[in-house]
PDB file of N, CA and C in Angstrom:
ATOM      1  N   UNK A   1      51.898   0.759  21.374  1.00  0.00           N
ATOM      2  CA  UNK A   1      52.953   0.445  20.441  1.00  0.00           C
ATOM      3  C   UNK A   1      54.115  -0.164  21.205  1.00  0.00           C
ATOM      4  N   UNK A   2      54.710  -1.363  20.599  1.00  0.00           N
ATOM      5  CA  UNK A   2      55.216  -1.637  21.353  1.00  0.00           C
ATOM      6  C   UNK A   2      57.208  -1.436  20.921  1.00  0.00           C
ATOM      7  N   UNK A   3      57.627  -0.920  21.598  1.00  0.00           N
ATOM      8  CA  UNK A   3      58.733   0.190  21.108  1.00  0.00           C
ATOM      9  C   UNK A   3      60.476  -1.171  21.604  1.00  0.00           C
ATOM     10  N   UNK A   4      60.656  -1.206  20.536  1.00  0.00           N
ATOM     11  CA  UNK A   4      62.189  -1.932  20.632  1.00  0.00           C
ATOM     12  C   UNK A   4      62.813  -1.985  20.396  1.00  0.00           C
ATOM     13  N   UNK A   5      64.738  -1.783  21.184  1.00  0.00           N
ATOM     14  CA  UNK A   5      65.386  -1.526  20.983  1.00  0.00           C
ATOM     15  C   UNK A   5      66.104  -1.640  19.531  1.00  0.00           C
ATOM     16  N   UNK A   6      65.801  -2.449  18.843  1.00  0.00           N
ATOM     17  CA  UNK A   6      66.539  -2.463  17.630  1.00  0.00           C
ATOM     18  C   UNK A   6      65.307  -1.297  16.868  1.00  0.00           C
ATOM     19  N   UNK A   7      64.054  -0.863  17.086  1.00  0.00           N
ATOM     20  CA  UNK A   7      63.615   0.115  16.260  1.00  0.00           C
ATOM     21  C   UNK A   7      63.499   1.090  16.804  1.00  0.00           C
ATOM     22  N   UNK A   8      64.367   1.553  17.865  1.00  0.00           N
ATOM     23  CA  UNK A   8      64.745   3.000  18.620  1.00  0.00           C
ATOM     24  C   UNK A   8      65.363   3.615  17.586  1.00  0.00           C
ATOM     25  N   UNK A   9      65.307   4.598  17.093  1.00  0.00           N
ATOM     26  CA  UNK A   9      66.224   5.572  16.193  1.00  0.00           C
ATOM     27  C   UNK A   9      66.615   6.986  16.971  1.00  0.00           C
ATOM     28  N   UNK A  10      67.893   7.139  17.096  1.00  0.00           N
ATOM     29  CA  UNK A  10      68.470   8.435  17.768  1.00  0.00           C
ATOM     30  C   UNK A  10      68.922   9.949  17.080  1.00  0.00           C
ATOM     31  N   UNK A  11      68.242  10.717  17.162  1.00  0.00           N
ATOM     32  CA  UNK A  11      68.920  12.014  16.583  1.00  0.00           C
ATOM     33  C   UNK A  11      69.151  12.949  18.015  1.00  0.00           C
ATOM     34  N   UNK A  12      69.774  14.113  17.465  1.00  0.00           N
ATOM     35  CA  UNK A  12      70.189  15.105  18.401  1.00  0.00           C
ATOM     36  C   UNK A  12      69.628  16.494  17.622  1.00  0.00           C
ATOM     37  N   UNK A  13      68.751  17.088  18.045  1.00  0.00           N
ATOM     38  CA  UNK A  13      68.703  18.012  16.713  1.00  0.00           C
ATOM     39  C   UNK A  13      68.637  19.786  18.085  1.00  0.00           C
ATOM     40  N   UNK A  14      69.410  20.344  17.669  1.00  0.00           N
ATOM     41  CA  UNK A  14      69.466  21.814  17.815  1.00  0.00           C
ATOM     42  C   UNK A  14      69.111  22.863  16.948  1.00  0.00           C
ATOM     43  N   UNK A  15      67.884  23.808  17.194  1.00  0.00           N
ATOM     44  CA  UNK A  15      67.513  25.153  16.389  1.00  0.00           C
ATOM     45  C   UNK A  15      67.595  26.123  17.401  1.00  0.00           C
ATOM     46  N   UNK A  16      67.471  27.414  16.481  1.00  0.00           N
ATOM     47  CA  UNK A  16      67.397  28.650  17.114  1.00  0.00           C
ATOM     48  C   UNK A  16      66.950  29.400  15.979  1.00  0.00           C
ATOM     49  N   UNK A  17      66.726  30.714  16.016  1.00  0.00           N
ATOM     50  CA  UNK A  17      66.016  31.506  15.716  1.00  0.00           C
ATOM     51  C   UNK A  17      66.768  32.660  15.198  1.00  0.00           C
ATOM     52  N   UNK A  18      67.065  32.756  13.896  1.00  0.00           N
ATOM     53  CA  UNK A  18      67.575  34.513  13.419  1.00  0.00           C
ATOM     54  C   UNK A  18      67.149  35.106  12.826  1.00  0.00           C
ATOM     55  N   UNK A  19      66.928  36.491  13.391  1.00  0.00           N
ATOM     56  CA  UNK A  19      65.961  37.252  13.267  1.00  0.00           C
ATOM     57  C   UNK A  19      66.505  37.726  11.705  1.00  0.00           C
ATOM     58  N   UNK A  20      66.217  38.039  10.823  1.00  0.00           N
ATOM     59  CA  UNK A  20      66.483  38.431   9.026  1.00  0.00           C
ATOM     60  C   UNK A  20      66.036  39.737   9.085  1.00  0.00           C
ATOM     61  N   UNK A  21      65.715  40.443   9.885  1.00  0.00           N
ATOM     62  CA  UNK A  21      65.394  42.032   9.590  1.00  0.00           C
ATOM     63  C   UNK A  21      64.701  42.645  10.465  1.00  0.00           C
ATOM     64  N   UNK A  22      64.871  43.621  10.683  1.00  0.00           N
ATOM     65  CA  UNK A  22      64.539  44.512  12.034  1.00  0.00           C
ATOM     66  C   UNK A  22      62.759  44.187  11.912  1.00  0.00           C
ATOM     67  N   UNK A  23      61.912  44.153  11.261  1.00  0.00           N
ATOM     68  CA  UNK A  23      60.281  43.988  11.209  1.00  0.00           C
ATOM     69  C   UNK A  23      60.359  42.723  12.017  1.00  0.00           C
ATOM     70  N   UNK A  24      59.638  43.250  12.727  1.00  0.00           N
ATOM     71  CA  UNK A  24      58.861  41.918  13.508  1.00  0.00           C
ATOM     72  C   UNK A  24      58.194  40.806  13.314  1.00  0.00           C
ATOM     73  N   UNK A  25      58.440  39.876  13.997  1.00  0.00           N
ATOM     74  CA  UNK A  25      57.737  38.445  12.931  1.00  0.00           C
ATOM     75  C   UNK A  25      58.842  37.798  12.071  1.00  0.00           C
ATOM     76  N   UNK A  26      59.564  38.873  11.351  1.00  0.00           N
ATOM     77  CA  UNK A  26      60.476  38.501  10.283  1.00  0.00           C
ATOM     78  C   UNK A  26      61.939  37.980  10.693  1.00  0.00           C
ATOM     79  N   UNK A  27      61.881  36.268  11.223  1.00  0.00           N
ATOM     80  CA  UNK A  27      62.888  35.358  11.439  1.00  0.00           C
ATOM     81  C   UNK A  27      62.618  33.940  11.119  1.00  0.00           C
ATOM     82  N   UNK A  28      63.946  32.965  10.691  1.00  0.00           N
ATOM     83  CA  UNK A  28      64.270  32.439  10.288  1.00  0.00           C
ATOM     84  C   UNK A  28      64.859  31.125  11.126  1.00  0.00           C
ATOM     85  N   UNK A  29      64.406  29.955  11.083  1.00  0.00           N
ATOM     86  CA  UNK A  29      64.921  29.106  11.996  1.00  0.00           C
ATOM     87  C   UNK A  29      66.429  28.538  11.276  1.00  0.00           C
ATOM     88  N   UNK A  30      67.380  28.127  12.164  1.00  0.00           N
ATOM     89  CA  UNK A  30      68.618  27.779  11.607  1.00  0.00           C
ATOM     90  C   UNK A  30      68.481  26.490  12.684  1.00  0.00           C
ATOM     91  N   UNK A  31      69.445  25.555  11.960  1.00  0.00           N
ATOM     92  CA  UNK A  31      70.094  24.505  13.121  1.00  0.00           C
ATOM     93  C   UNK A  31      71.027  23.446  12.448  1.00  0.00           C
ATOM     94  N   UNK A  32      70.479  22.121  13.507  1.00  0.00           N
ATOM     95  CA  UNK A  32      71.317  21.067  12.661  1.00  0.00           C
ATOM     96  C   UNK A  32      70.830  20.063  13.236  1.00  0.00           C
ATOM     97  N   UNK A  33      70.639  18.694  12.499  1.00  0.00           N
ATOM     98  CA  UNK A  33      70.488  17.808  12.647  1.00  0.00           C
ATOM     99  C   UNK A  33      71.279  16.285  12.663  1.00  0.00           C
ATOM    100  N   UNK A  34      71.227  15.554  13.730  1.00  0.00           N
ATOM    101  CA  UNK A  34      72.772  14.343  14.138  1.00  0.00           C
ATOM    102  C   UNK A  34      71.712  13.546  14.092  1.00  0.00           C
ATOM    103  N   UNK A  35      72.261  12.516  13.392  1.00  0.00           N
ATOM    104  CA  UNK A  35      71.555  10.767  13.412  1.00  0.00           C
ATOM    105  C   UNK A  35      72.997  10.351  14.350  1.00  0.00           C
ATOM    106  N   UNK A  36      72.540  10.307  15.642  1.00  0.00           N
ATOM    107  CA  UNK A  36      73.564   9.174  16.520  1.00  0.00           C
ATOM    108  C   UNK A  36      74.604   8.736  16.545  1.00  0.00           C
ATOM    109  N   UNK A  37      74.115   6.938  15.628  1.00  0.00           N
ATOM    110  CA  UNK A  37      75.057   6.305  15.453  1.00  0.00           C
ATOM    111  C   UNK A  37      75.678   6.419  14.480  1.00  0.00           C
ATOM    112  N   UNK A  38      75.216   6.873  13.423  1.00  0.00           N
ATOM    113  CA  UNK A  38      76.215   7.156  12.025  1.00  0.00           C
ATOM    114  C   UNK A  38      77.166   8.399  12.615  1.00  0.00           C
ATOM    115  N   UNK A  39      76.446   9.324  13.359  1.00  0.00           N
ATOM    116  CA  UNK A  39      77.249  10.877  13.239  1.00  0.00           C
ATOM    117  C   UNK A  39      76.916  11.851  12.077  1.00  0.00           C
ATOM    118  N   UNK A  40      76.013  11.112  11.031  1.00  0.00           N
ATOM    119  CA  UNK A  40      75.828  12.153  10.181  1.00  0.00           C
ATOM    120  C   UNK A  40      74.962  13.368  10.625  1.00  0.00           C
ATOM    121  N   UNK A  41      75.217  14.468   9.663  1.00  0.00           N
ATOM    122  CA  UNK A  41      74.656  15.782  10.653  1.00  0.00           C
ATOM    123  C   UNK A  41      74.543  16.617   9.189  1.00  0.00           C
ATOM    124  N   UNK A  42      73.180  17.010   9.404  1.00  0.00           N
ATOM    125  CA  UNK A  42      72.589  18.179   8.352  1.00  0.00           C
ATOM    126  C   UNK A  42      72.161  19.584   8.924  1.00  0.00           C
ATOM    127  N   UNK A  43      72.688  20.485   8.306  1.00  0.00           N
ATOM    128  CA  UNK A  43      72.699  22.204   8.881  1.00  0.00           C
ATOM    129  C   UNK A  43      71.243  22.132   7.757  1.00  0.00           C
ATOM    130  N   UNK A  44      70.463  22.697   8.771  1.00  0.00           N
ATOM    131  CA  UNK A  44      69.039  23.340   8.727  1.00  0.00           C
ATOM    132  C   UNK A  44      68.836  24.541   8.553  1.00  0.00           C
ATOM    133  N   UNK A  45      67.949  25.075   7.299  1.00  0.00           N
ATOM    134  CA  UNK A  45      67.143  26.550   7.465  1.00  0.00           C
ATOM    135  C   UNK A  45      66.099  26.648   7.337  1.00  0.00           C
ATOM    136  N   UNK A  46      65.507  25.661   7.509  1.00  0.00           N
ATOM    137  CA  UNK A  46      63.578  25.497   7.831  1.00  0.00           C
ATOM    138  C   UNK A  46      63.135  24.070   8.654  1.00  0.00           C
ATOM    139  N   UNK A  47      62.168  24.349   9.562  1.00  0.00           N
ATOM    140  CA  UNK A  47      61.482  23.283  10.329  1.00  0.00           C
ATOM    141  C   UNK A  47      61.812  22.139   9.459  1.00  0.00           C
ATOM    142  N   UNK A  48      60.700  22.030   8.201  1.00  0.00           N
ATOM    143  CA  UNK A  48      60.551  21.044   7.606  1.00  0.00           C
ATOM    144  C   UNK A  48      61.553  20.477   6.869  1.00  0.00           C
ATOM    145  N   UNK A  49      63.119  20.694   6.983  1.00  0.00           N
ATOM    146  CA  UNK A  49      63.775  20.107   6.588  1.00  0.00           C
ATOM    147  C   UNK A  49      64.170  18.965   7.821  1.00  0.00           C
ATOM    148  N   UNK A  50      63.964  18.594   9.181  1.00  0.00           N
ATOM    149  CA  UNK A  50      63.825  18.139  10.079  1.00  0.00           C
ATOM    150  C   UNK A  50      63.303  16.848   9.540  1.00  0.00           C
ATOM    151  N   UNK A  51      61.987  16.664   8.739  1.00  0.00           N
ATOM    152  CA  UNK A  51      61.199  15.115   8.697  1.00  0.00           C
ATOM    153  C   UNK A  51      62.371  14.983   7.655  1.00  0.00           C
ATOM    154  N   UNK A  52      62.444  16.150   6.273  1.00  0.00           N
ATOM    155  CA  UNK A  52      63.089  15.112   5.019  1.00  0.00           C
ATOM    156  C   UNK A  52      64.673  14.240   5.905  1.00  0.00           C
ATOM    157  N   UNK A  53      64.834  14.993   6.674  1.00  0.00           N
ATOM    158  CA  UNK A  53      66.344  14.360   7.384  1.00  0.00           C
ATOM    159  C   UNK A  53      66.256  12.766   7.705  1.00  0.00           C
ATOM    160  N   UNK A  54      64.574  12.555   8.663  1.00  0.00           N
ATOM    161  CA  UNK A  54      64.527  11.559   9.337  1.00  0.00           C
ATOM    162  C   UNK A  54      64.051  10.493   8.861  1.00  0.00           C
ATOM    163  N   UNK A  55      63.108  10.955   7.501  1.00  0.00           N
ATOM    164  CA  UNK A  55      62.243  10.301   6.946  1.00  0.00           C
ATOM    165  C   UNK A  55      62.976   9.299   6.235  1.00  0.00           C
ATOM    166  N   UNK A  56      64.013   8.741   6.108  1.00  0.00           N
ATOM    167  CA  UNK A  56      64.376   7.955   5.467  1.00  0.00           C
ATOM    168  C   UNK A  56      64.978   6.966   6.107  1.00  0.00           C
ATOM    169  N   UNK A  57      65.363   7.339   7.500  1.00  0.00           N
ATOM    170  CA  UNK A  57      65.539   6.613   8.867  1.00  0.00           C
ATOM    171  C   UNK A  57      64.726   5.618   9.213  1.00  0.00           C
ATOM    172  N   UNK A  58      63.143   6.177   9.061  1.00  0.00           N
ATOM    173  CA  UNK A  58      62.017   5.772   9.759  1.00  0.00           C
ATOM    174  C   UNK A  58      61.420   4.824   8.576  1.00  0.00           C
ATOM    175  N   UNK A  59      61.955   4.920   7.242  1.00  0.00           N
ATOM    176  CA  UNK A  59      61.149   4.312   6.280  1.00  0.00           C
ATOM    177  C   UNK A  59      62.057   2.932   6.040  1.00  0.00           C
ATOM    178  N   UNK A  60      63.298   3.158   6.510  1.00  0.00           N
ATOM    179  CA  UNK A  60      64.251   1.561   6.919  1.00  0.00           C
ATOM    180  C   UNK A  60      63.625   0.494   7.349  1.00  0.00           C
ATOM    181  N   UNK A  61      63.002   1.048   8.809  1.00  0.00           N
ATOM    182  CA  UNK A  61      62.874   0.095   9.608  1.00  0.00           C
ATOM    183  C   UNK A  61      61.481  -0.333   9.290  1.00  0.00           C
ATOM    184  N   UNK A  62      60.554   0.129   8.195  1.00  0.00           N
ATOM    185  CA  UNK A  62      59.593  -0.312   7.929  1.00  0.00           C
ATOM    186  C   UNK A  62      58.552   0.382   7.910  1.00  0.00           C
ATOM    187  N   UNK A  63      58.248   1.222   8.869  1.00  0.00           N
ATOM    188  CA  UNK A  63      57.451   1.623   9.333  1.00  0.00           C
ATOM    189  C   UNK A  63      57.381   3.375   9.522  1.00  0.00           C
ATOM    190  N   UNK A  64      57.232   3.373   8.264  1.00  0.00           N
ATOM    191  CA  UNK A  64      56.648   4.896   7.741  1.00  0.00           C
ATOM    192  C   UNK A  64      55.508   5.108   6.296  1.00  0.00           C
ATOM    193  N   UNK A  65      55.712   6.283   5.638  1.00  0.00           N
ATOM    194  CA  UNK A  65      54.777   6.621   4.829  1.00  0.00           C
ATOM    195  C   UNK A  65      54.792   5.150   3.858  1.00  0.00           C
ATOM    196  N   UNK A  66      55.945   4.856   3.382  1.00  0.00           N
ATOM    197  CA  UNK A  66      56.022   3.906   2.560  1.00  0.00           C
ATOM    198  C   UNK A  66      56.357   2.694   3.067  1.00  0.00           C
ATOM    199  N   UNK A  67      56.294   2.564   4.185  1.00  0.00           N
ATOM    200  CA  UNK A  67      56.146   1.212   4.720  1.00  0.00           C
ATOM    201  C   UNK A  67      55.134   0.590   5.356  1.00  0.00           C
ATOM    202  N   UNK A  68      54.160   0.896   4.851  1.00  0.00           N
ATOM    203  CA  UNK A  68      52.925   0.471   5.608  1.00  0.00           C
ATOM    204  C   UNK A  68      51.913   0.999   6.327  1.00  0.00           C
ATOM    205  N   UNK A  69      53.032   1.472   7.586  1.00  0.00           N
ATOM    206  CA  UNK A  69      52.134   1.895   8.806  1.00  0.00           C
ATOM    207  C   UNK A  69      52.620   3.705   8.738  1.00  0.00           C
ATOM    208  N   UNK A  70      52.403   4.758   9.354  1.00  0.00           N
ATOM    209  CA  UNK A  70      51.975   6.085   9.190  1.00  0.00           C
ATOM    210  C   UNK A  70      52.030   6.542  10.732  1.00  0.00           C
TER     211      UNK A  70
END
């Protein structure tokens, strides 16, 4: 693939882990997510809120679920 600068996309993304109740197993990912150059930034409480963040980033430049390529 051949990767170029104008279709580099930048995030910063930080999680961690809080635990929701003394039982084991039983925690909760928290974080946040930065797109770069805008600065916009979304507070996270599940993994999969991570793609809905990016997915619309990646579907700009063409080249995602709805742009073709996957």
């Amino acid at each position: 693939m051949d990767v170029r600068e104008g279709a580099t996309l930048s995030f910063v993304i930080r999680i961690w882990i809080e635990e929701s109740s003394p039982a084991p197993g039983n925690v909760r990912w928290r974080g946040h997510i930065t797109h770069v150059p805008s600065g916009r930034r979304r507070y996270l409480q599940a993994l999969p809120e991570i793609v809905a963040f990016i997915a619309p980033y990646v579907e700009q430049t063409g080249h995602g679920p709805t742009g073709g390529e996957s």
